[in-house]
C-alpha atoms as a PDB file:
ATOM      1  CA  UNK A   1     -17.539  15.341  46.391  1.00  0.00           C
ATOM      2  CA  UNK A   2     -18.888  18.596  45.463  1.00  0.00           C
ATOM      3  CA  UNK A   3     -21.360  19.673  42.932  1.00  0.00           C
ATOM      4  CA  UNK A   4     -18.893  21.288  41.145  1.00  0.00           C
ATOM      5  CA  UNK A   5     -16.824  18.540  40.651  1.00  0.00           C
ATOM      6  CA  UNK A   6     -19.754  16.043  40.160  1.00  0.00           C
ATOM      7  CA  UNK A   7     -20.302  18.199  36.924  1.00  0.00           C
ATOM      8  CA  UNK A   8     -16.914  18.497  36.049  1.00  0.00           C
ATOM      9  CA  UNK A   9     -15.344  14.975  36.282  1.00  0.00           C
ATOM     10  CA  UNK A  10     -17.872  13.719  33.353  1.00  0.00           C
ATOM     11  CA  UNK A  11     -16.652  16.907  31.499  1.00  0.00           C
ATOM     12  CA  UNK A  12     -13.377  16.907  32.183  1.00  0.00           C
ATOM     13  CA  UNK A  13     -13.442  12.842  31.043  1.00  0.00           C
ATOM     14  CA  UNK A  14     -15.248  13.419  27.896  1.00  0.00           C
ATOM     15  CA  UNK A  15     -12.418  16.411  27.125  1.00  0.00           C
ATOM     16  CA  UNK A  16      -9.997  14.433  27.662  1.00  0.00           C
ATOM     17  CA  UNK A  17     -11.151  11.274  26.062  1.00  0.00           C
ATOM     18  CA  UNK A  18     -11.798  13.572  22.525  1.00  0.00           C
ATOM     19  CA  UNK A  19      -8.151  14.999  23.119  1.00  0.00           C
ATOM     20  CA  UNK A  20      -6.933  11.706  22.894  1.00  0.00           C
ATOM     21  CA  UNK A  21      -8.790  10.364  19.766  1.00  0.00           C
ATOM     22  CA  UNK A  22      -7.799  13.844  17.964  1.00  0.00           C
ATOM     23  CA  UNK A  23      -3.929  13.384  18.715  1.00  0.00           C
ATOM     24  CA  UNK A  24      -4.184   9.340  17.750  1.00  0.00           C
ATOM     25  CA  UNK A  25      -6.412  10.696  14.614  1.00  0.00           C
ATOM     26  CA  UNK A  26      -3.960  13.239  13.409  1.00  0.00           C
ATOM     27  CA  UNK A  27      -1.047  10.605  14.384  1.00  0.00           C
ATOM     28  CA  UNK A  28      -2.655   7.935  12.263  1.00  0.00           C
ATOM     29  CA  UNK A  29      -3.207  10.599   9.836  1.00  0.00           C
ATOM     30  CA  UNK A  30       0.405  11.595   9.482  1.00  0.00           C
ATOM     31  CA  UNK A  31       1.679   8.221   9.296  1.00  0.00           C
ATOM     32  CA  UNK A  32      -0.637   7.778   6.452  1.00  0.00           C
ATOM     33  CA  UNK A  33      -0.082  10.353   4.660  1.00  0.00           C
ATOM     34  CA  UNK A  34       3.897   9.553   5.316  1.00  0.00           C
ATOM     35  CA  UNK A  35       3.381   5.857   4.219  1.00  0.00           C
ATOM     36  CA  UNK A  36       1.714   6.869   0.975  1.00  0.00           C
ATOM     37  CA  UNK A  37       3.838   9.409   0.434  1.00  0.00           C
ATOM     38  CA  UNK A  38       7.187   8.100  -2.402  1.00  0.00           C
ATOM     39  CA  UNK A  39       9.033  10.798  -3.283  1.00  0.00           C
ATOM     40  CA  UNK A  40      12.201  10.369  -0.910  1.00  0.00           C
ATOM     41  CA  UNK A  41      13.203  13.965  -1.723  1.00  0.00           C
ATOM     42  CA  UNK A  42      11.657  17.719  -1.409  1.00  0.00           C
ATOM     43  CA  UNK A  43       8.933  18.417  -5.008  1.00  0.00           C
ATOM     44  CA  UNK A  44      11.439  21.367  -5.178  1.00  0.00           C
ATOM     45  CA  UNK A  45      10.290  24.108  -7.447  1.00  0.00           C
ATOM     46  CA  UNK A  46       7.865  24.236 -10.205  1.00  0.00           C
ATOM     47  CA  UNK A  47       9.701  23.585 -13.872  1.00  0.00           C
ATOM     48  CA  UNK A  48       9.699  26.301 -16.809  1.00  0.00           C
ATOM     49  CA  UNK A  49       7.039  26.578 -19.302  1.00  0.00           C
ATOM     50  CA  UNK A  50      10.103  26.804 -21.705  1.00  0.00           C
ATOM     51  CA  UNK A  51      10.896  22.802 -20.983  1.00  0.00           C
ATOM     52  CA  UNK A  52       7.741  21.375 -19.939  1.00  0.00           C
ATOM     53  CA  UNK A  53       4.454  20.689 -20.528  1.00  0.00           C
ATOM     54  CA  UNK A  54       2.021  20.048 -17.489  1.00  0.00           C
ATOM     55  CA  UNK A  55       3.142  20.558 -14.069  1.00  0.00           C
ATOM     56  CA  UNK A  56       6.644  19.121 -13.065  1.00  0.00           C
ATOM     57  CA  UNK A  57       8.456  19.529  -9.666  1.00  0.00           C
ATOM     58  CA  UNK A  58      12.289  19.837  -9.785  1.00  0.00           C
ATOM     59  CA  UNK A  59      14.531  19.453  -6.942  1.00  0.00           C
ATOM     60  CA  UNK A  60      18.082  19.530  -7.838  1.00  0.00           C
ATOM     61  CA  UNK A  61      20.676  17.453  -6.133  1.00  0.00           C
ATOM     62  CA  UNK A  62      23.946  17.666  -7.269  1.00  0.00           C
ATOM     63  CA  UNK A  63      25.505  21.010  -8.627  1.00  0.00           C
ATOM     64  CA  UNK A  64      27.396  20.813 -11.476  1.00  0.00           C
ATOM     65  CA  UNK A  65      30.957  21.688 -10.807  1.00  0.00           C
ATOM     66  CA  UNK A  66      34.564  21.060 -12.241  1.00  0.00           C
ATOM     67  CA  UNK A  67      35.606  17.520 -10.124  1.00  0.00           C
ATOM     68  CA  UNK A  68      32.611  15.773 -10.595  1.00  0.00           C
ATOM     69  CA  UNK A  69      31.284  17.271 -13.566  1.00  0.00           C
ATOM     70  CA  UNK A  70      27.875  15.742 -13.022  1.00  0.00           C
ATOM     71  CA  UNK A  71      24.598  17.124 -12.747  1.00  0.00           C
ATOM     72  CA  UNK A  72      22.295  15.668 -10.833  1.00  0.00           C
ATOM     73  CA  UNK A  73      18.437  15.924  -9.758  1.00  0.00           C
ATOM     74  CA  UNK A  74      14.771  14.802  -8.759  1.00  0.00           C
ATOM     75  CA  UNK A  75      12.002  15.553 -11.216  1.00  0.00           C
ATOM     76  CA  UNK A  76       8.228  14.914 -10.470  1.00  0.00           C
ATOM     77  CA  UNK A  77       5.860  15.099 -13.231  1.00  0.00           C
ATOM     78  CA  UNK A  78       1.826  15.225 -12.024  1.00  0.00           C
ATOM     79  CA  UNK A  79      -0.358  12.909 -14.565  1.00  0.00           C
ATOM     80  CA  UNK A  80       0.254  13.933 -18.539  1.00  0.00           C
ATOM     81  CA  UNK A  81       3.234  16.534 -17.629  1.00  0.00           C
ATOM     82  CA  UNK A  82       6.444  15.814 -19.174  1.00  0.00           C
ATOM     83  CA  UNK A  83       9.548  17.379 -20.960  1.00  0.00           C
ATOM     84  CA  UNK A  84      10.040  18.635 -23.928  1.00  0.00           C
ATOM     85  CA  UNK A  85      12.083  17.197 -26.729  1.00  0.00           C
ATOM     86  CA  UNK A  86      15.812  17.478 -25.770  1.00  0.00           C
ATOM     87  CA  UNK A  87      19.720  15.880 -25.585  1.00  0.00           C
ATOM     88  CA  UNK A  88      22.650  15.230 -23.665  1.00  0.00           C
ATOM     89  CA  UNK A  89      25.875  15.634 -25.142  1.00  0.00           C
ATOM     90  CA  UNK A  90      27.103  13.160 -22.683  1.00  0.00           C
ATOM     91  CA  UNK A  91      23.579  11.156 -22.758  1.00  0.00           C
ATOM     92  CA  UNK A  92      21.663  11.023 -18.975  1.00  0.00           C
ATOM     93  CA  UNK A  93      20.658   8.096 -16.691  1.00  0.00           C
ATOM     94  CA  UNK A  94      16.918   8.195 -15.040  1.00  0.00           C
ATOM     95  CA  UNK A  95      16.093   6.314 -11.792  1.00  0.00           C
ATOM     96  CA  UNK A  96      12.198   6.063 -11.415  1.00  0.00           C
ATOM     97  CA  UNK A  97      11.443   6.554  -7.763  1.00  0.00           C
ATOM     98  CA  UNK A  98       7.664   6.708  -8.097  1.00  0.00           C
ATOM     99  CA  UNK A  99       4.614   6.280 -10.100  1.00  0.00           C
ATOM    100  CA  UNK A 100       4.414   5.296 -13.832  1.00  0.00           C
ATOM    101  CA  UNK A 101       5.292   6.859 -16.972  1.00  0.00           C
ATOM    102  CA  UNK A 102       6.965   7.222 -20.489  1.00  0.00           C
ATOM    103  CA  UNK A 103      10.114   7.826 -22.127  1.00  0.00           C
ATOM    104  CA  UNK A 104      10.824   7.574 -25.700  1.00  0.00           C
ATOM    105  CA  UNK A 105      13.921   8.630 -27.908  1.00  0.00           C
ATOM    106  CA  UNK A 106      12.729  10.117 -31.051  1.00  0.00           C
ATOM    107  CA  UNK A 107      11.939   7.784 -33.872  1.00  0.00           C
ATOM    108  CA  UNK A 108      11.815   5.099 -31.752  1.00  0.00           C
ATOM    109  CA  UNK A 109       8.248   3.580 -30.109  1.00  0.00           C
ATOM    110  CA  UNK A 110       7.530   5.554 -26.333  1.00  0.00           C
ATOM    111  CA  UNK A 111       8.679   2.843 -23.679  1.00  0.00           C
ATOM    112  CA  UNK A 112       6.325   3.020 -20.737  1.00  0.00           C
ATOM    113  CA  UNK A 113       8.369   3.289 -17.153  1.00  0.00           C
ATOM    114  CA  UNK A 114       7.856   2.905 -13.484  1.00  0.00           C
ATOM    115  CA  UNK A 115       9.277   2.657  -9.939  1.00  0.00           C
ATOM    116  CA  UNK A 116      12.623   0.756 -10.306  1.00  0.00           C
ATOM    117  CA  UNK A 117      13.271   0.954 -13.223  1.00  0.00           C
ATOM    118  CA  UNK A 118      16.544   2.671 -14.923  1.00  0.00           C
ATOM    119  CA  UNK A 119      16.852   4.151 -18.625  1.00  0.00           C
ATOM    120  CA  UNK A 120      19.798   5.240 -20.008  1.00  0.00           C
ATOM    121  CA  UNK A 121      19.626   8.054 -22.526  1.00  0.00           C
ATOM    122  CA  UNK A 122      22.295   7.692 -25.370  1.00  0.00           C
ATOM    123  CA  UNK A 123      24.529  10.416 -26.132  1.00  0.00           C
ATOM    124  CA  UNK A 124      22.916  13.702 -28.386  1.00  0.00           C
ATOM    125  CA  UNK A 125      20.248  11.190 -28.579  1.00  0.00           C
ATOM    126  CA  UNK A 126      16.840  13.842 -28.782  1.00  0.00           C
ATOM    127  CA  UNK A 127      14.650  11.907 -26.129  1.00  0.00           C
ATOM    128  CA  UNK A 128      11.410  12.972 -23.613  1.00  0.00           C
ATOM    129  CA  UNK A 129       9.697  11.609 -20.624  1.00  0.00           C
ATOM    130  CA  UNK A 130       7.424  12.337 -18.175  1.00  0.00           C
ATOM    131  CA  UNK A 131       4.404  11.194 -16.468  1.00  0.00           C
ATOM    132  CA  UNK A 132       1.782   8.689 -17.671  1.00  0.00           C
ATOM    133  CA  UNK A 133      -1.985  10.312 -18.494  1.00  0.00           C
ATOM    134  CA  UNK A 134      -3.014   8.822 -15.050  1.00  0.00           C
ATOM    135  CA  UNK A 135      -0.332   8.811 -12.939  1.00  0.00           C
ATOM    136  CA  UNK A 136       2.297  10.593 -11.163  1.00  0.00           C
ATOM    137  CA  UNK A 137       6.364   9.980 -11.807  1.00  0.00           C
ATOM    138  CA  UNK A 138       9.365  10.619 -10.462  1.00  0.00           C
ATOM    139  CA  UNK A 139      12.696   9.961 -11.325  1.00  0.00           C
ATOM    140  CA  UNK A 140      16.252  10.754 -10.504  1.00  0.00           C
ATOM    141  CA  UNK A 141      18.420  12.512 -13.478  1.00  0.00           C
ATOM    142  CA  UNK A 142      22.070  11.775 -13.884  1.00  0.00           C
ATOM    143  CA  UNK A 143      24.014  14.141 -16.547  1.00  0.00           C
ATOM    144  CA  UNK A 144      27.975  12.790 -16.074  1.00  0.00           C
ATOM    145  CA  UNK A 145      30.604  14.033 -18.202  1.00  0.00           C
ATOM    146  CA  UNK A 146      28.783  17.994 -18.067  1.00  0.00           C
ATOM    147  CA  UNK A 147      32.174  19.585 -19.354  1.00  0.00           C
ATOM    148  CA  UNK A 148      31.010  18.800 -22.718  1.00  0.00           C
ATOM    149  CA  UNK A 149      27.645  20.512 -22.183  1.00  0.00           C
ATOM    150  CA  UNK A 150      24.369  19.893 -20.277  1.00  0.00           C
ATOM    151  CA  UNK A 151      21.621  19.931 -22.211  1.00  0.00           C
ATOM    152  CA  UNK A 152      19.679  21.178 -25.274  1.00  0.00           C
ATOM    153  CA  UNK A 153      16.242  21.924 -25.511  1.00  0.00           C
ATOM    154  CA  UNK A 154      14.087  21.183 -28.532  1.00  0.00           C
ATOM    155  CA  UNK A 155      10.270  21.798 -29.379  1.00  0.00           C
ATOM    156  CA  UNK A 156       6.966  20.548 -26.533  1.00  0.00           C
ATOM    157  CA  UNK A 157       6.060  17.235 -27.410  1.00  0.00           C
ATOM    158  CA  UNK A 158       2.531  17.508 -28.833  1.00  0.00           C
ATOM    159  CA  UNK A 159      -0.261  15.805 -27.547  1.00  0.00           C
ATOM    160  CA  UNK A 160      -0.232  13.423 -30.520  1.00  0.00           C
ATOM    161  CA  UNK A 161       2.896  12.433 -29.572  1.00  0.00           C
ATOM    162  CA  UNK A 162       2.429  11.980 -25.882  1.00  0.00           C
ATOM    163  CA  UNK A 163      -0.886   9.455 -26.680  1.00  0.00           C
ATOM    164  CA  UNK A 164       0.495   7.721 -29.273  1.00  0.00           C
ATOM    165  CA  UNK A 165       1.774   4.435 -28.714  1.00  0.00           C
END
C-alpha cells in the first residue's frame, strides 16, 4: 500500500461514514417533519384582511359550478386567527382535519372544536370559527346548494368575543 493511500483510506472512511449519517439525518428528518405534519392538503394562499383576523391559509378544492353547485375548500388558521362574522344562504359543513379550535353561531355560547369533529352551520345562520389562542386548525368547508348564494360577510370578531367563553 502506498503512502498515499495509507492517508487516504482513513479519509476517505471518515467521508464516507459522515455522508452516511447526513443522508440518514436528513431522512429521519423528513420523515419527521412528514409524520408531524396534518394538513393532508397544500396551506394554499394567505386569506384577505377583509374576512379574517390573524393569519389563515386557504386552499380551495372544489370550484363552484352549475352541476354540483358546491363549493368546497381547506382553511388553516395559525393560533388566535379566525373568520369574521358571516352566513350561508344554504348553511356550510366543517370537517376539522387538524389542531383545536372554536366555532360559535352568534348568540349562542363559542363551542370549542378539534380533529374529527364535524359542525354543521344552519342556514343564514351568522356564525365564525377559527383557531384556538394556542393552537393551530384546520378544517374542510362544504357550501352545497351555492345557486342560492355563497356567502356573506359581516364585521371581525373582536377580541372580546374570541376570549370569551
Amino acid at each position: 500500500m502506498s503512502l498515499s493511500n495509507t492517508i487516504l483510506r482513513p479519509f476517505t472512511l471518515l467521508l464516507l461514514a459522515v455522508v452516511t449519517f447526513a443522508g440518514c439525518n436528513a431522512n429521519e428528518q423528513a420523515a419527521s417533519e412528514e409524520a408531524t405534519s396534518e394538513s393532508i392538503f397544500p396551506k394554499g394562499r394567505k386569506g384577505p384582511a377583509d374576512f379574517f383576523t390573524g393569519t389563515a391559509w386557504v386552499h380551495g378544492l372544489v370550484a363552484n359550478d352549475s352541476v354540483f353547485t358546491t363549493n368546497a375548500g381547506s382553511v388553516t388558521f395559525e393560533p388566535a386567527a379566525r373568520s369574521h362574522w358571516h352566513s350561508h344562504p344554504s348553511g356550510q359543513i366543517l370537517m376539522v382535519t387538524a389542531g383545536v379550535g372554536y366555532h360559535q353561531i352568534k348568540g349562542q355560547p363559542k363551542e370549542i372544536i378539534k380533529k374529527g369533529d364535524v359542525i354543521k352551520c344552519p342556514p343564514n345562520k351568522v356564525h365564525w370559527h377559527g383557531a384556538s389562542e394556542g393552537e393551530s386548525m384546520t378544517h374542510i368547508y362544504l357550501i352545497p346548494n351555492t345557486e342560492k348564494g355563497i356567502v356573506e360577510w359581516k364585521d371581525p370578531v373582536t377580541d372580546e368575543e374570541f376570549t370569551s367563553k
